[in-house]
N, C-alpha and C. Protein backbone atom coordinates (compact mmCIF):
# COMPACT_ATOMS: atom_id res chain seq x y z
N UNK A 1 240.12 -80.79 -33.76
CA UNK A 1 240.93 -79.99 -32.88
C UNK A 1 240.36 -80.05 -31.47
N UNK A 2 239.18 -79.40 -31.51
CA UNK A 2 238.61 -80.02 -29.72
C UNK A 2 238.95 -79.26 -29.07
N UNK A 3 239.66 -80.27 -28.04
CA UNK A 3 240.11 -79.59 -26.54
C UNK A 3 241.55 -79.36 -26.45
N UNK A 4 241.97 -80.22 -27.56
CA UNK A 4 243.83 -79.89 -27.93
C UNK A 4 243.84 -78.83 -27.11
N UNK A 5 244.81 -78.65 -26.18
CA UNK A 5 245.30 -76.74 -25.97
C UNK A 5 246.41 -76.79 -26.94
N UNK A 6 246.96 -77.69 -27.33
CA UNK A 6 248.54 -77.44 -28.57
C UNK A 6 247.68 -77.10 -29.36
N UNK A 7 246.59 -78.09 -29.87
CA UNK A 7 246.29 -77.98 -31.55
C UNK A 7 245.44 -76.13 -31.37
N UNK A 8 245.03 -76.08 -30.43
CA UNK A 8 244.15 -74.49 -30.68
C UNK A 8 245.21 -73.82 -30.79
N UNK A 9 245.87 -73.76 -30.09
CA UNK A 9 247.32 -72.62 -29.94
C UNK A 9 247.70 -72.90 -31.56
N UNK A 10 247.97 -73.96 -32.03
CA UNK A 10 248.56 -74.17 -33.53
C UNK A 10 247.65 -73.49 -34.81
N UNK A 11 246.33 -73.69 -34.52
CA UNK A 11 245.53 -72.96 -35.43
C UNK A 11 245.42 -72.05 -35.36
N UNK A 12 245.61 -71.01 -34.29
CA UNK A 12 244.80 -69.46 -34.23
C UNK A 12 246.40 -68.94 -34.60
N UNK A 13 247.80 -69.66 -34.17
CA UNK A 13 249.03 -69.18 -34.74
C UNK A 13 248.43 -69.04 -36.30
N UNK A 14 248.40 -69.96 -36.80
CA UNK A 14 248.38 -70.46 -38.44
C UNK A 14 247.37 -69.74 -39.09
N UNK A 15 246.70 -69.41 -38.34
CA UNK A 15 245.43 -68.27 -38.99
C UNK A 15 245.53 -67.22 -39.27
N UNK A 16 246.09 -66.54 -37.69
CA UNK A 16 246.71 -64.97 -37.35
C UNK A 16 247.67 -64.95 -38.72
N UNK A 17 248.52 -65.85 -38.97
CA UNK A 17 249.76 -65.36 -40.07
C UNK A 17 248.31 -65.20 -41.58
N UNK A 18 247.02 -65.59 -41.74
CA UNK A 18 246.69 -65.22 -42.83
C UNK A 18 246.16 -63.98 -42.91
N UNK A 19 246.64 -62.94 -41.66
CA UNK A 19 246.05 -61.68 -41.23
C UNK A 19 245.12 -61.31 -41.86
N UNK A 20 244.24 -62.09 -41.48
CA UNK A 20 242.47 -61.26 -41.47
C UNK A 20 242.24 -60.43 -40.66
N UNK A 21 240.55 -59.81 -41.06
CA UNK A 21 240.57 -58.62 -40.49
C UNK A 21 239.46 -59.15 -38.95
N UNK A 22 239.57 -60.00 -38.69
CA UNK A 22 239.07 -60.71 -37.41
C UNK A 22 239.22 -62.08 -37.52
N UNK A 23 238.67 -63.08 -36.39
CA UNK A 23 238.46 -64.50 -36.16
C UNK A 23 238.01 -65.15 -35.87
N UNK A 24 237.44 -65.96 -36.22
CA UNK A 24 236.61 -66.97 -35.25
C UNK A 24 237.16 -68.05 -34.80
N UNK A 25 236.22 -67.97 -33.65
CA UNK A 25 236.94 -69.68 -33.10
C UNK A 25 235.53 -70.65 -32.75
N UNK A 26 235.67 -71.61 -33.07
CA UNK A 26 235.05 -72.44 -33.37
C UNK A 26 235.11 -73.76 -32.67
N UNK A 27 233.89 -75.02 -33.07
CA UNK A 27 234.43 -76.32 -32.09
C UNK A 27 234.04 -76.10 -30.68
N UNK A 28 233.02 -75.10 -30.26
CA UNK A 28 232.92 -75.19 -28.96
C UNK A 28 230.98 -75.02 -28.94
N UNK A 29 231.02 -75.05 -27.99
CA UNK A 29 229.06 -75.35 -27.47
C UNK A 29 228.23 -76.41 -28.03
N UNK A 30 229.51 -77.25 -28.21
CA UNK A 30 228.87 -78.75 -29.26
C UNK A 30 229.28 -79.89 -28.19
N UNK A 31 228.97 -79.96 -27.18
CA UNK A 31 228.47 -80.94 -26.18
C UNK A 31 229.50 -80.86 -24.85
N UNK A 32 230.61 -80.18 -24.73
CA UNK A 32 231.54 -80.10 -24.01
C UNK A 32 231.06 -79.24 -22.61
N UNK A 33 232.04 -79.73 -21.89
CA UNK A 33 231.31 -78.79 -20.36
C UNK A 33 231.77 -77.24 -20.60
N UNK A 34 231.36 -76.73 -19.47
CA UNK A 34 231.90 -75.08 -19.38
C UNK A 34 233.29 -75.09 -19.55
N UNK A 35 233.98 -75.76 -18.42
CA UNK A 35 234.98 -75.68 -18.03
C UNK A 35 236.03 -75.97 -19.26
N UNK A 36 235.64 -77.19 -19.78
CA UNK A 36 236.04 -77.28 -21.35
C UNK A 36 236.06 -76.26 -22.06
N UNK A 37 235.03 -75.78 -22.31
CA UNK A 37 234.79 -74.64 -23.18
C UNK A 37 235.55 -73.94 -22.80
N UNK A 38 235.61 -72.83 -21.97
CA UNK A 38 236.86 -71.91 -21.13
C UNK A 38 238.42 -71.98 -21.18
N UNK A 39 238.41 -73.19 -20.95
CA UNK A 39 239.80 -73.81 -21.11
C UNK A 39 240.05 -73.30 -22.50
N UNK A 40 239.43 -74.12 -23.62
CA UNK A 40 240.01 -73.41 -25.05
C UNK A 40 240.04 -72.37 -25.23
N UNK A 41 239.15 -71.19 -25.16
CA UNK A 41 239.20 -69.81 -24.92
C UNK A 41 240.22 -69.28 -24.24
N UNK A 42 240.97 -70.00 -23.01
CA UNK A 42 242.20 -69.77 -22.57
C UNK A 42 242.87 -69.55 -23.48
N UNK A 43 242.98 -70.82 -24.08
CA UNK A 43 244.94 -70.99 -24.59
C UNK A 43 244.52 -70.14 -26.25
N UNK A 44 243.11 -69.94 -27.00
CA UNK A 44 242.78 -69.63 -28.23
C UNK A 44 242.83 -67.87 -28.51
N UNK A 45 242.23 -67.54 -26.98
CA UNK A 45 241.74 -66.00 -27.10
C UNK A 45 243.21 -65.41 -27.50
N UNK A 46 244.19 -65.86 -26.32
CA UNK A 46 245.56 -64.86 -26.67
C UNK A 46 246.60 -65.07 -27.97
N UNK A 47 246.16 -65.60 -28.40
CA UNK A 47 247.02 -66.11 -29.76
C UNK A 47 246.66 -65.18 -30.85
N UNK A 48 245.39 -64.71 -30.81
CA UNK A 48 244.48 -63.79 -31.77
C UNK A 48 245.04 -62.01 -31.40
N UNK A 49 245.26 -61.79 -32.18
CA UNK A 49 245.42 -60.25 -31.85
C UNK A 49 244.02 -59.16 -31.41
N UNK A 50 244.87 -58.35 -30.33
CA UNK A 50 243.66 -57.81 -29.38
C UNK A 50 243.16 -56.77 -30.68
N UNK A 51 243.94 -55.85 -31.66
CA UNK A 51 243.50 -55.02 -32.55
C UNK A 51 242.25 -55.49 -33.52
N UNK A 52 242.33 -56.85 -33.80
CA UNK A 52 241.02 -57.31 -34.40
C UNK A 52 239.68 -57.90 -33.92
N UNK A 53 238.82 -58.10 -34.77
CA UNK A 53 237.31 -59.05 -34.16
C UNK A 53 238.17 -60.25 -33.88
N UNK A 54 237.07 -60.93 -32.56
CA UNK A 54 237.20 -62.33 -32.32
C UNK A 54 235.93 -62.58 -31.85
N UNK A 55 235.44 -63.68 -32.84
CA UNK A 55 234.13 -64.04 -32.67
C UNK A 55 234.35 -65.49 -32.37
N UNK A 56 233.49 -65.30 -31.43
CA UNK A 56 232.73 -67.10 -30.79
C UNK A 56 231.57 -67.33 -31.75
N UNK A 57 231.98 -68.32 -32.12
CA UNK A 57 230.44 -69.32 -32.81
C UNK A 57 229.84 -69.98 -32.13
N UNK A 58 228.60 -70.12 -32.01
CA UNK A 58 227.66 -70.86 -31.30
C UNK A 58 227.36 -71.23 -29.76
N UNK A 59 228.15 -69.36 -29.29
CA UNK A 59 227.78 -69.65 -27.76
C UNK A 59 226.93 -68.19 -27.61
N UNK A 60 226.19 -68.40 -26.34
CA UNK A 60 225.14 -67.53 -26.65
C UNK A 60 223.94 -67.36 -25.35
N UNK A 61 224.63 -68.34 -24.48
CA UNK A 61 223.99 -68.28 -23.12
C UNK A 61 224.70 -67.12 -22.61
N UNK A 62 223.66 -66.66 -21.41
CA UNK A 62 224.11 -65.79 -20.52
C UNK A 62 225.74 -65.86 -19.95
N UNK A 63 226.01 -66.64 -19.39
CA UNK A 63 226.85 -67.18 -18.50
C UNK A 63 228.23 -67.61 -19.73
N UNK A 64 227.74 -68.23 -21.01
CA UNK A 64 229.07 -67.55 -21.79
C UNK A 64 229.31 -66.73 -22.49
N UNK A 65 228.58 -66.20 -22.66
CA UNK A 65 228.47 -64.78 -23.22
C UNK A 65 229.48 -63.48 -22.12
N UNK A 66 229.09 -63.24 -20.78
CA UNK A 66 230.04 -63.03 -19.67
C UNK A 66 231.18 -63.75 -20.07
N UNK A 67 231.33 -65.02 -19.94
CA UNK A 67 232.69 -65.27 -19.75
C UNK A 67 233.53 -64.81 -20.92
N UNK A 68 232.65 -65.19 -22.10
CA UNK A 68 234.09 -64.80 -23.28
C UNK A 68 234.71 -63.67 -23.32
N UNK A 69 233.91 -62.54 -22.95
CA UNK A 69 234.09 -61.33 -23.41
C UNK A 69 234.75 -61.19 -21.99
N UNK A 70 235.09 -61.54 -20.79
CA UNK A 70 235.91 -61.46 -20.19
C UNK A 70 237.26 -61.88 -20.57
N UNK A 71 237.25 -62.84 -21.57
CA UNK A 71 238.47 -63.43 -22.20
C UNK A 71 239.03 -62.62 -23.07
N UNK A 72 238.40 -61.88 -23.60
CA UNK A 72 238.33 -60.71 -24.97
C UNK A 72 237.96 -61.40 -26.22
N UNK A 73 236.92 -61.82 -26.25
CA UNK A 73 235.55 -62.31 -27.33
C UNK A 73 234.93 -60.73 -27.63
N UNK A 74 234.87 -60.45 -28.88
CA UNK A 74 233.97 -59.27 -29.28
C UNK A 74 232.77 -60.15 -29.57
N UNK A 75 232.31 -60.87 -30.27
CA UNK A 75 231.44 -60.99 -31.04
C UNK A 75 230.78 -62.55 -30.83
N UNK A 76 229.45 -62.75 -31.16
CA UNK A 76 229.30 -64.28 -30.41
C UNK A 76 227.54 -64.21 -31.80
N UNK A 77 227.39 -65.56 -31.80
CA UNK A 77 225.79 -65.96 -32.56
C UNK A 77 225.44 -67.31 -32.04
N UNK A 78 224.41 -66.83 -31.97
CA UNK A 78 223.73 -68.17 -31.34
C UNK A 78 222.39 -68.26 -31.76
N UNK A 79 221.52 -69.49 -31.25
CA UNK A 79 220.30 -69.88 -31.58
C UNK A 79 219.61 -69.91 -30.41
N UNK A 80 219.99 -70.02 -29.21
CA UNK A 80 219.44 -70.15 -28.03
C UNK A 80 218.62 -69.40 -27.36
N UNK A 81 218.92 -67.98 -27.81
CA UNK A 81 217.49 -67.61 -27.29
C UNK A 81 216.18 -67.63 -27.77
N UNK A 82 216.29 -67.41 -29.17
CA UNK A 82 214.86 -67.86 -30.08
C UNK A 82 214.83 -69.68 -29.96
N UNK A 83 215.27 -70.70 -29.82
CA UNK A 83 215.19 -71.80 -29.67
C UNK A 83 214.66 -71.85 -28.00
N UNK A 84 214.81 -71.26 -27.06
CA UNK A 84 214.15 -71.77 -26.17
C UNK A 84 213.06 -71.18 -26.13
N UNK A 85 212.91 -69.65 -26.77
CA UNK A 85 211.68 -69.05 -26.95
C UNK A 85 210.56 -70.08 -27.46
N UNK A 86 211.07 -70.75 -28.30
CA UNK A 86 210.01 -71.19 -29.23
C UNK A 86 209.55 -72.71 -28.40
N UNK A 87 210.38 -73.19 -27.16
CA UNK A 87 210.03 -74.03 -26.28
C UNK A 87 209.57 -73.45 -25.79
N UNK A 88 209.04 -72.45 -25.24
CA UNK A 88 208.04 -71.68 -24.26
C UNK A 88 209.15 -71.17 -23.05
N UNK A 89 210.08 -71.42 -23.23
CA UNK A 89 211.19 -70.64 -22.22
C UNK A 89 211.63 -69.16 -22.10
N UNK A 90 211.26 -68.76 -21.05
CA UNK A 90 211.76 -66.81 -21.25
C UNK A 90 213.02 -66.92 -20.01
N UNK A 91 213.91 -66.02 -20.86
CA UNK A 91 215.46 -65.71 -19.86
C UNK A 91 214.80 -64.58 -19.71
N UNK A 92 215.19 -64.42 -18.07
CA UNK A 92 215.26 -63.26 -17.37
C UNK A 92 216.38 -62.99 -16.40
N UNK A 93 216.34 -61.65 -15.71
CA UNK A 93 217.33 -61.46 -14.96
C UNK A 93 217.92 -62.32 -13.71
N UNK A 94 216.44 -63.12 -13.71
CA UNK A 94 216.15 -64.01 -12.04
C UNK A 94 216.33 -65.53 -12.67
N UNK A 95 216.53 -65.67 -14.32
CA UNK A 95 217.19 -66.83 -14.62
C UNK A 95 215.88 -67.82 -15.79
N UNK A 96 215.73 -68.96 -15.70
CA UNK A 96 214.74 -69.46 -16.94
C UNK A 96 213.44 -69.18 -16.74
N UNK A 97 212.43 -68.88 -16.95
CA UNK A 97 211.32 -69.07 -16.62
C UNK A 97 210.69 -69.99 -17.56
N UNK A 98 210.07 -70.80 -17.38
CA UNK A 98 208.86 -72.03 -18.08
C UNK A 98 207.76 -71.52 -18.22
N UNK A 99 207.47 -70.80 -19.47
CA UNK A 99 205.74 -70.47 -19.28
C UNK A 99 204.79 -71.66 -19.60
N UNK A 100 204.95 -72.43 -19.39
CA UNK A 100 204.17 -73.58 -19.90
C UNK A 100 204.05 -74.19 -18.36
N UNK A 101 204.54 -73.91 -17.57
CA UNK A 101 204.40 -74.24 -16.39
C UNK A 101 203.21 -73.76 -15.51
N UNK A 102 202.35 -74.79 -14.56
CA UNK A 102 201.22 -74.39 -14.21
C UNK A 102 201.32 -73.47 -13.64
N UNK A 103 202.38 -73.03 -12.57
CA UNK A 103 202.57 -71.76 -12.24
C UNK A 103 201.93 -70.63 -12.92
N UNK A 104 202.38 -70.74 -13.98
CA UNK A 104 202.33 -69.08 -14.76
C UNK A 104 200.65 -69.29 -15.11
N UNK A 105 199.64 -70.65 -15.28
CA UNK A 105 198.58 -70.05 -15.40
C UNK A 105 197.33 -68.79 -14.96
N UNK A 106 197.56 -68.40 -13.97
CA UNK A 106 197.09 -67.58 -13.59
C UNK A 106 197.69 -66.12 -13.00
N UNK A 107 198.91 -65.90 -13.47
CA UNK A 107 199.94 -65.18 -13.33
C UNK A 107 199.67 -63.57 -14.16
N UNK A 108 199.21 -62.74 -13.51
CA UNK A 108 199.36 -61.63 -14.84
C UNK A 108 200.09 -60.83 -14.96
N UNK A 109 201.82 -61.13 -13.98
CA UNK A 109 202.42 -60.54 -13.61
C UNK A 109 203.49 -60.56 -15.49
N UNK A 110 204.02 -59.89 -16.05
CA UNK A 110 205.20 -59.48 -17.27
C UNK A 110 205.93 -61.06 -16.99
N UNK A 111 206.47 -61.48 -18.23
CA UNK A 111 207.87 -62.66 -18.29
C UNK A 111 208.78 -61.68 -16.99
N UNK A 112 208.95 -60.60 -17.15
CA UNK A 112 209.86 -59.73 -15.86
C UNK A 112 209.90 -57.97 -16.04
N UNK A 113 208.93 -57.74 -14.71
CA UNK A 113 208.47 -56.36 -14.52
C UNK A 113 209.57 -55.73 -14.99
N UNK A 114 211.31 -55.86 -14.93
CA UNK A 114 211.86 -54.82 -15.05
C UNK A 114 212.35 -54.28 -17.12
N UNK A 115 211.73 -55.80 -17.46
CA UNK A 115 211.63 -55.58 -18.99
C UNK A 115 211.27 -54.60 -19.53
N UNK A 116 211.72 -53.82 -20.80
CA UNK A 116 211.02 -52.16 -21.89
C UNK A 116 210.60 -53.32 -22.68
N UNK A 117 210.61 -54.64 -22.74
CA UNK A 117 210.15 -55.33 -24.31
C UNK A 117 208.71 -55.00 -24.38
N UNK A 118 208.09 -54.76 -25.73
CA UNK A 118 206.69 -54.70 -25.82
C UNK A 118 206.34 -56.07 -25.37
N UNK A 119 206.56 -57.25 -25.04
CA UNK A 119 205.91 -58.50 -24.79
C UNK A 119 205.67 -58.48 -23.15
N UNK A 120 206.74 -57.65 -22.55
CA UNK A 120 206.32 -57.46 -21.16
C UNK A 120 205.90 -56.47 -20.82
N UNK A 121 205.67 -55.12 -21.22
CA UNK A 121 204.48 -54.20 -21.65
C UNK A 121 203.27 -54.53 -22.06
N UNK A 122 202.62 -55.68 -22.31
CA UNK A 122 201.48 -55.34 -22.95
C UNK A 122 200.87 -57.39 -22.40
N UNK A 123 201.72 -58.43 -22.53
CA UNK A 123 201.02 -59.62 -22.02
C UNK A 123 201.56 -60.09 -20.73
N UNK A 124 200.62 -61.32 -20.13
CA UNK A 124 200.72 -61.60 -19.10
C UNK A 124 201.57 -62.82 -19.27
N UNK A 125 201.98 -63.13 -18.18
CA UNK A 125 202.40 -64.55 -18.24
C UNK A 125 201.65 -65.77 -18.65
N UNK A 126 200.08 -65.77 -17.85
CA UNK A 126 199.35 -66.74 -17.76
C UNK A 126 198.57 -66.55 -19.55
N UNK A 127 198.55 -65.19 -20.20
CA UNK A 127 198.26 -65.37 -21.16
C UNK A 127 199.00 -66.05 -22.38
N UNK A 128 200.78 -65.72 -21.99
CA UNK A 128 201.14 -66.11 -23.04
C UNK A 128 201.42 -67.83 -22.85
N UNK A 129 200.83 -68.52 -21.55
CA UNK A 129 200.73 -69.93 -20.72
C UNK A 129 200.14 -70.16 -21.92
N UNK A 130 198.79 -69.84 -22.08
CA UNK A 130 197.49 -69.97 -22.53
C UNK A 130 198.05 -69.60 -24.23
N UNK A 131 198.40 -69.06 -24.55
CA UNK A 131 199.30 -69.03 -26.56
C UNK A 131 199.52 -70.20 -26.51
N UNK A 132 200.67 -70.79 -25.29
CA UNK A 132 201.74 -71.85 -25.92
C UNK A 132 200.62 -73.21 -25.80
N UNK A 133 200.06 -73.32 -24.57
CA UNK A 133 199.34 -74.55 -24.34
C UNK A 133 197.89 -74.32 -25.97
N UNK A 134 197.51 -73.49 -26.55
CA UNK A 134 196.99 -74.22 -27.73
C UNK A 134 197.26 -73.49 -28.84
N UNK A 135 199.03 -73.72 -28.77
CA UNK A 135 199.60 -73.91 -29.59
C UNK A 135 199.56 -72.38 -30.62
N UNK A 136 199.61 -71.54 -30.48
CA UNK A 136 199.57 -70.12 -30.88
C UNK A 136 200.75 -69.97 -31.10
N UNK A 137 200.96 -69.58 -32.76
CA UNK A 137 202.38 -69.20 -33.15
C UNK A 137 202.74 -67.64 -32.35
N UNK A 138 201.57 -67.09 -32.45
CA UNK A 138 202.05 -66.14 -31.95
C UNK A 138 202.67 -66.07 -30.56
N UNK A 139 202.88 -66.53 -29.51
CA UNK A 139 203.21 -67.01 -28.72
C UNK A 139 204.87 -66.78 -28.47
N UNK A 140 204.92 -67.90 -29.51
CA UNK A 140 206.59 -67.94 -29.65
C UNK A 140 207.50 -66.40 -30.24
N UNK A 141 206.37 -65.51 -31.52
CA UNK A 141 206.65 -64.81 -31.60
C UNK A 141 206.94 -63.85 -30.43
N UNK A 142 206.31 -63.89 -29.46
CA UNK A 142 206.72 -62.74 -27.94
C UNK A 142 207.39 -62.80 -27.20
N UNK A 143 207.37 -64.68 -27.03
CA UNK A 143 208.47 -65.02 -26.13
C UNK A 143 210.14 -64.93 -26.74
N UNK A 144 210.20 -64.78 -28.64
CA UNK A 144 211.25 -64.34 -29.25
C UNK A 144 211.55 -63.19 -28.73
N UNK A 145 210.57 -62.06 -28.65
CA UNK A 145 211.39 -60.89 -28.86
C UNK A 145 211.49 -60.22 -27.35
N UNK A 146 210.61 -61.10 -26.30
CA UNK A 146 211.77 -60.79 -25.43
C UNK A 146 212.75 -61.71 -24.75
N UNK A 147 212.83 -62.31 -25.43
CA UNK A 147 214.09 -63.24 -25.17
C UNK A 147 215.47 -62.23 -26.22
N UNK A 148 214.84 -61.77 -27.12
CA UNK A 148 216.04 -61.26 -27.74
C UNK A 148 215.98 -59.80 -27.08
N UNK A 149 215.44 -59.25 -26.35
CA UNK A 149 215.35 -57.91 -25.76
C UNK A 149 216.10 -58.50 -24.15
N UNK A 150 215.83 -59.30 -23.71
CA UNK A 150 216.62 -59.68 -22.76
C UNK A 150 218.74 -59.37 -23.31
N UNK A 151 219.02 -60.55 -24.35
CA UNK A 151 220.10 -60.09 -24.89
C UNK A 151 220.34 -59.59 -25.44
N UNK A 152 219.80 -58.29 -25.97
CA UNK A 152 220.57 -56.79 -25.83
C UNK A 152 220.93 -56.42 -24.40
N UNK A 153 219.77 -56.54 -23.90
CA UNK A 153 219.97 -55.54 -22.22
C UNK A 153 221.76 -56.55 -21.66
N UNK A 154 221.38 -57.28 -21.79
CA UNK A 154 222.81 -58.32 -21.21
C UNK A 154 223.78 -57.91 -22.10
N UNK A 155 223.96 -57.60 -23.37
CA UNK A 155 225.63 -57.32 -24.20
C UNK A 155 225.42 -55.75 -23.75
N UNK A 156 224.38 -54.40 -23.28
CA UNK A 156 224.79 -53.29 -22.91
C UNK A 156 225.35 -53.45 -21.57
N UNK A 157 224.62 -54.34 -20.52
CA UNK A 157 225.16 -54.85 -19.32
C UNK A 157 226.97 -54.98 -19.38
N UNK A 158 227.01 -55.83 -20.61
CA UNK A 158 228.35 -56.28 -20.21
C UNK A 158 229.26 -55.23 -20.64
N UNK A 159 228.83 -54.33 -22.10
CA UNK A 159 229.32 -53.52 -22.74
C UNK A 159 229.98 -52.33 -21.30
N UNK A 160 228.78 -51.74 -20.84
CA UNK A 160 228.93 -51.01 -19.42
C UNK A 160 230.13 -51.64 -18.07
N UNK A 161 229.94 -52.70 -17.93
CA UNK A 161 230.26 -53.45 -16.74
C UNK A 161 231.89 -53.59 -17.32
N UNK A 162 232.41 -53.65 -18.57
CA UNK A 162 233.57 -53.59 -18.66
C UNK A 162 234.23 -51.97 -18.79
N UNK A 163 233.20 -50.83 -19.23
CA UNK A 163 233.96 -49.75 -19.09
C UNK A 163 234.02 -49.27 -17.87
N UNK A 164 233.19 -49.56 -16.78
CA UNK A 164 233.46 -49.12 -15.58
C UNK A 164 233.98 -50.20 -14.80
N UNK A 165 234.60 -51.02 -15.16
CA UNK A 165 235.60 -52.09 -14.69
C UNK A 165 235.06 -52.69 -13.38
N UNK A 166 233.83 -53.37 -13.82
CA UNK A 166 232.62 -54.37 -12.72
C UNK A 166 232.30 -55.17 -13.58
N UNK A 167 233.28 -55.91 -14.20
CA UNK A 167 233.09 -57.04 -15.44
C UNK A 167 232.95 -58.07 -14.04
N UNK A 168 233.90 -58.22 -13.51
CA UNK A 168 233.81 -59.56 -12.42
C UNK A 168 232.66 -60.00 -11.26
N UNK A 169 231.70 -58.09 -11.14
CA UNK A 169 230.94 -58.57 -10.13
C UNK A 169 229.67 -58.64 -11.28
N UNK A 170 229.33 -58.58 -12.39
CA UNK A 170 228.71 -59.02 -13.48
C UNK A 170 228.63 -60.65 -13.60
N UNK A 171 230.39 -61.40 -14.12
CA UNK A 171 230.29 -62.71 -13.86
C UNK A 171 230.02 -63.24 -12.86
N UNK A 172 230.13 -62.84 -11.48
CA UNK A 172 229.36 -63.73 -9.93
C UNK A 172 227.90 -63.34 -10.40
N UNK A 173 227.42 -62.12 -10.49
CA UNK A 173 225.78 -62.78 -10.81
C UNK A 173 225.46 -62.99 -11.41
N UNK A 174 225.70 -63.10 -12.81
CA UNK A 174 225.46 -63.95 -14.01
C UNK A 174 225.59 -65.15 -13.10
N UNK A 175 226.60 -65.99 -13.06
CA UNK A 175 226.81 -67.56 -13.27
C UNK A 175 226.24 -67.76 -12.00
N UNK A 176 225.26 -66.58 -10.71
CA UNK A 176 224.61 -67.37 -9.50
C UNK A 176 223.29 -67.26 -9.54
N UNK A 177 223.16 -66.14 -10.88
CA UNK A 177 221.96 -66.67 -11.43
C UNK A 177 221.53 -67.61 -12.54
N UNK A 178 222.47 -67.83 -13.22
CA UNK A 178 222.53 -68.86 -14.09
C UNK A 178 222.92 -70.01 -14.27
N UNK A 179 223.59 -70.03 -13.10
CA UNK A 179 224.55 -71.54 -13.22
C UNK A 179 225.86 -71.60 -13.40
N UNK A 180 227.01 -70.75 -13.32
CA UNK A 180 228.15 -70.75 -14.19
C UNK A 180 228.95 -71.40 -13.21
């Protein structure tokens, strides 16, 4: 199915008639650009009824995470933040950080001061430099959980930003801090 806009429109018709109690849509964050991606979410999101779940599979970045749920996406899973965790990558508000990068060796500043995660409460940057460079599982364990404490704070962000109807100035800094 792909990028079809007929064939998506044809499946989420053909689905909706097996009235489940939500949906997924699928076929997307598997090598295609944004804009691709979006596009199907166009023509897929409105075909689905607004009364039920609609879940995205396998998107999970910042920047689509914003967008879907601007589309009306409830629900989304991904691997990406524990997968870059475990590359030594921390998402923050100011965008990727590389702790493996010489930078952060001597750094004792939090992955990001404005973090509640216990990993930015309690280690440094240059320490958790010093986990990944010899190889300390534990390491990855911190940079997991605040990478996954990052996305909570981002789905209450967005949760908020759509009831007080600042979903849009949410997506400009998401995607100008992220790339979108």
């Amino acid at each position: 199915m792909g990028q079809d806009p007929g064939l998506r429109v044809e499946s989420a018709r053909r689905t909706v008639e097996l009235d489940f109690g939500g949906y997924g849509i699928g076929g997307l964050s598997v090598g295609e650009s944004r804009p691709e991606m979006l596009a199907a979410l166009d023509v897929t999101v409105p075909e689905l009824p607004a009364d039920r779940l609609r879940y995205l599979m396998g998107v999970g970045d910042p920047v689509g995470l914003v967008e879907a749920v601007a589309r009306g996406v409830d629900l989304f899973d991904c691997v990406a933040p524990t997968r870059t965790a475990r590359h030594g990558t921390a998402w923050t508000r100011a965008g990727r950080l590389s702790l493996r990068a010489a930078a952060c060796a001597r750094d004792d500043r939090p992955i990001d001061g404005d973090c509640p995660c216990p990993t930015c409460g309690r280690w440094s940057r240059g320490y958790l430099r010093h986990l990944l460079l010899v190889n300390e599982p534990t390491a990855l364990r911190l940079v997991t959980l605040h990478n996954l404490a990052f996305m909570f704070d981002l789905v209450d962000r967005i949760r908020a930003a759509v009831a007080d109807g600042t979903l849009e100035e949410l997506r400009a800094e998401t995607g100008a801090v992220w790339g979108g």
